[in-house]
Protein backbone atom coordinates (compact mmCIF):
# COMPACT_ATOMS: atom_id res chain seq x y z
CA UNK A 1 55.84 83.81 28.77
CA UNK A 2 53.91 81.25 30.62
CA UNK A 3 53.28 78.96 27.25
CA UNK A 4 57.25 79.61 26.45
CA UNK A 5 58.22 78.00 29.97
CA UNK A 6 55.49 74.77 29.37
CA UNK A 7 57.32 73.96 26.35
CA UNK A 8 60.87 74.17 27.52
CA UNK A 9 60.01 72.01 30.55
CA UNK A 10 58.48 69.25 28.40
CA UNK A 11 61.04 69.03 25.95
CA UNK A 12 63.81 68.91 28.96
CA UNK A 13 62.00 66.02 30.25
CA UNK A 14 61.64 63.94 27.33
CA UNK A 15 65.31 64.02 26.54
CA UNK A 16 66.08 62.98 30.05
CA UNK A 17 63.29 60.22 30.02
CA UNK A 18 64.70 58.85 26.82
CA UNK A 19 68.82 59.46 27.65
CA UNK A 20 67.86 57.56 30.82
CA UNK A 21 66.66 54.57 28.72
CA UNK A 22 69.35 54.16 26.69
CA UNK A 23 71.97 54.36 29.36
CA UNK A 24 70.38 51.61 31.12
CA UNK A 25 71.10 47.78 31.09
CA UNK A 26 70.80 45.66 28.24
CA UNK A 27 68.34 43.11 29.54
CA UNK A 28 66.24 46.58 31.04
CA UNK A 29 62.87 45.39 28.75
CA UNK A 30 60.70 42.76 30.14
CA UNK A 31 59.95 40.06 27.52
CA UNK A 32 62.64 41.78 24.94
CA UNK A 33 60.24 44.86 23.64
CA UNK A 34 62.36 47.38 23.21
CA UNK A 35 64.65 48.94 20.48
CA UNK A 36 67.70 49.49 23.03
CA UNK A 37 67.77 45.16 23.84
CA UNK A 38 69.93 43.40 22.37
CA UNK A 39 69.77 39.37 22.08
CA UNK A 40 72.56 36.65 21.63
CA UNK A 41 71.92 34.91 18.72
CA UNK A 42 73.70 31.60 20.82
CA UNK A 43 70.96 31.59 23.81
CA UNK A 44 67.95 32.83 22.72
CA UNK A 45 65.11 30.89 23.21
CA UNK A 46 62.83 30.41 19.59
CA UNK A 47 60.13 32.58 21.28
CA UNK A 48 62.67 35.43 21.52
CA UNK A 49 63.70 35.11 17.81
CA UNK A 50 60.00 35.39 17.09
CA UNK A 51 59.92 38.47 18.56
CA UNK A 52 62.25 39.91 15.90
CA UNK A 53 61.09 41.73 13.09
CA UNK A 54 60.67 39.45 9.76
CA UNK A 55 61.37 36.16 12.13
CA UNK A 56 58.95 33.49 11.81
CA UNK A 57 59.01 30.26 12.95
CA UNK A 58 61.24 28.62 9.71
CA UNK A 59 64.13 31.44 10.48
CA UNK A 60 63.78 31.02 14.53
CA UNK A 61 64.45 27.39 13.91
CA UNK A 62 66.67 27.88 11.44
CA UNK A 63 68.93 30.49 13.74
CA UNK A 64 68.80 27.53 16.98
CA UNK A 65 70.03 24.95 14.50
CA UNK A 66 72.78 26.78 12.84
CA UNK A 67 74.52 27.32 16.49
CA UNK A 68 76.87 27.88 18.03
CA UNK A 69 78.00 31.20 16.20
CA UNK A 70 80.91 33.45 16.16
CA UNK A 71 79.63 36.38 15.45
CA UNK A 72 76.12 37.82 14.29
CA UNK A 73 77.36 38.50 10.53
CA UNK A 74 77.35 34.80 10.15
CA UNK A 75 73.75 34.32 10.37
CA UNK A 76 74.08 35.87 6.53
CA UNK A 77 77.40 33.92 5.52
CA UNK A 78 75.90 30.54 6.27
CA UNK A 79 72.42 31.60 4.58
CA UNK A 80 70.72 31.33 7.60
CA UNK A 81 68.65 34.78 6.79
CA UNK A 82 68.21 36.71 3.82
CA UNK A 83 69.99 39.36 3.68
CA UNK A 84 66.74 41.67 3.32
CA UNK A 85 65.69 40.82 6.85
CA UNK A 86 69.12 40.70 8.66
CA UNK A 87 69.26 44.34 7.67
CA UNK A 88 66.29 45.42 9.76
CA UNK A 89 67.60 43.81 12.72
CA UNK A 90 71.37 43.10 13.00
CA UNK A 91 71.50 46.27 15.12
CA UNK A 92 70.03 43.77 17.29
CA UNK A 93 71.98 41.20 17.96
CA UNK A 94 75.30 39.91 19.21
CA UNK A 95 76.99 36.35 19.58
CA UNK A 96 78.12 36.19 22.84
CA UNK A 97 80.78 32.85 23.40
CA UNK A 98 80.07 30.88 26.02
């Protein structure tokens, strides 16, 4: 009985620990670690890019020059990124308008 009640109590508080996390804000993460961040493709600096998966320096540039955008599905219409690597991480991002 005792081991049954240990295991519902830490399962109960890992959902609440992670429903609380993605209820939160969108700017919540420090530094933008963190799955549940998004980041506008329009303001983001090139060190936030970086921090991207599959964004180096060339596609960080890239992104900053090909501004202002409309939305985030343009960053593969105007061959900014390959296709391959927009996939991991257009879940991402937005394009907010100024």
């Amino acid at each position: 009985m005792r081991m049954e009640h240990r295991v519902r109590s830490r399962t109960a508080g890992r959902s609440g620990a992670i429903q609380g996390r993605m209820v939160a804000g969108v700017e919540e993460t420090p530094g933008g670690a963190g799955r549940n961040v998004f980041l506008d493709i329009n303001s983001a600096e090139i060190a936030r890019l970086k921090s991207l998966t599959g964004i180096g320096e060339h596609y960080a540039k890239k992104i900053v020059e090909g501004r202002p955008y409309h939305h985030r599905e343009e960053l593969l219409t105007r061959e900014i990124l390959p296709e391959h690597i927009y996939g991991r991480i257009m879940d991402r991002l937005v394009a907010r308008q100024s």
